[in-house]
Protein backbone atom coordinates (compact mmCIF):
# COMPACT_ATOMS: atom_id res chain seq x y z
CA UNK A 1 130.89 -104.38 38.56
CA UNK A 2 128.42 -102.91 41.26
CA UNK A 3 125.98 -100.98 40.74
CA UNK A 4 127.35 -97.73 42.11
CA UNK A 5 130.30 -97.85 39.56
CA UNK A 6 127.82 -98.51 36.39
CA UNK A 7 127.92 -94.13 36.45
CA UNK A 8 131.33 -93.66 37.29
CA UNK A 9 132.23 -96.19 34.48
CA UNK A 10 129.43 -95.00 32.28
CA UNK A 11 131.16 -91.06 32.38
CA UNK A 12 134.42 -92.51 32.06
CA UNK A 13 133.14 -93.72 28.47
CA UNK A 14 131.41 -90.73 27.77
CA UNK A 15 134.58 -88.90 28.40
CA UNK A 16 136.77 -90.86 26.22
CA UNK A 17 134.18 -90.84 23.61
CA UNK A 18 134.19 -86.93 23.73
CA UNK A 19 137.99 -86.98 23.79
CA UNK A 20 138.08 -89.76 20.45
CA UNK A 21 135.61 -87.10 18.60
CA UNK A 22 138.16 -83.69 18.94
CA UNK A 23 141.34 -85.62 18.29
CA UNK A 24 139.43 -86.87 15.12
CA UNK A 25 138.35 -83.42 14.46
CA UNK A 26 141.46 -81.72 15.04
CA UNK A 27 143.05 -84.77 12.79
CA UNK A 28 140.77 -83.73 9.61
CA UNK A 29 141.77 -79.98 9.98
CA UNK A 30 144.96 -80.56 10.15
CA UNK A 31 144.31 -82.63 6.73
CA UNK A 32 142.48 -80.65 5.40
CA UNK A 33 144.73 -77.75 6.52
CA UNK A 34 147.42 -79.60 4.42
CA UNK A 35 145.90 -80.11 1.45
CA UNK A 36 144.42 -76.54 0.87
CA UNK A 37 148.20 -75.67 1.53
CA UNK A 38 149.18 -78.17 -1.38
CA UNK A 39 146.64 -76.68 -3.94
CA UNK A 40 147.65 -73.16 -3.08
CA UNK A 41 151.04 -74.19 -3.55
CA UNK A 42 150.51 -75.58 -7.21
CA UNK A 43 148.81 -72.36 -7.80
CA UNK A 44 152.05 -70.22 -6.20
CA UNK A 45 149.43 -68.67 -3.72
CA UNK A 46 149.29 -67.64 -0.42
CA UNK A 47 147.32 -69.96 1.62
CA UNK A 48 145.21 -68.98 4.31
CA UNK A 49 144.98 -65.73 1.52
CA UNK A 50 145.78 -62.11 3.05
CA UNK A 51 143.25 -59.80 2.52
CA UNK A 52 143.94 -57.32 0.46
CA UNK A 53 144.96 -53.70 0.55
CA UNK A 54 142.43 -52.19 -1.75
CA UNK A 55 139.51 -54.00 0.00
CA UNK A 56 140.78 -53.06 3.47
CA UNK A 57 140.91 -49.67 2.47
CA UNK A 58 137.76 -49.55 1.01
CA UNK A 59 135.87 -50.92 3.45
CA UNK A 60 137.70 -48.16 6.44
CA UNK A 61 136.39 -45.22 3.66
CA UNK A 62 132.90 -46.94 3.98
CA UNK A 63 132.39 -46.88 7.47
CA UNK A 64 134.41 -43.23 8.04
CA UNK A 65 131.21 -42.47 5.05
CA UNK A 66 128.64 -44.19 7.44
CA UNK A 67 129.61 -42.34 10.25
CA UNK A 68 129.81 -38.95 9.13
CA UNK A 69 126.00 -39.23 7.74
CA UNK A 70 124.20 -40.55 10.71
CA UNK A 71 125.67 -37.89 12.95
């Protein structure tokens, strides 16, 4: 190999390193993924959970509050 392609060959490396490290990443969420999915499923949940409607509500009535006393 000449020395012009050492840096070409170097980045190619560099890319398929970068490349290795998000498939492995996206790998371990999906696993991960999977097995929060099993646990919720033992528990008859809803996994990722839904927020719910009381909180949601609440929170709307807090900032309508917020508003309306720094006007």
């Amino acid at each position: 190999m000449s020395n012009s392609e050492e840096p070409k060959r170097r980045n190619r490396l560099i890319e398929i390193e970068q490349e290795v490290h998000a498939e492995a990443r996206e790998w371990e969420r999906r696993r991960l993924e999977q097995r929060l999915q099993e646990e919720a499923n033992r528990d008859g949940k809803v996994f990722p959970p839904q927020p719910k409607e009381s909180a949601a509500s609440a929170r709307k009535s807090d900032v309508a509050a917020r508003r309306r006393r720094h006007r």
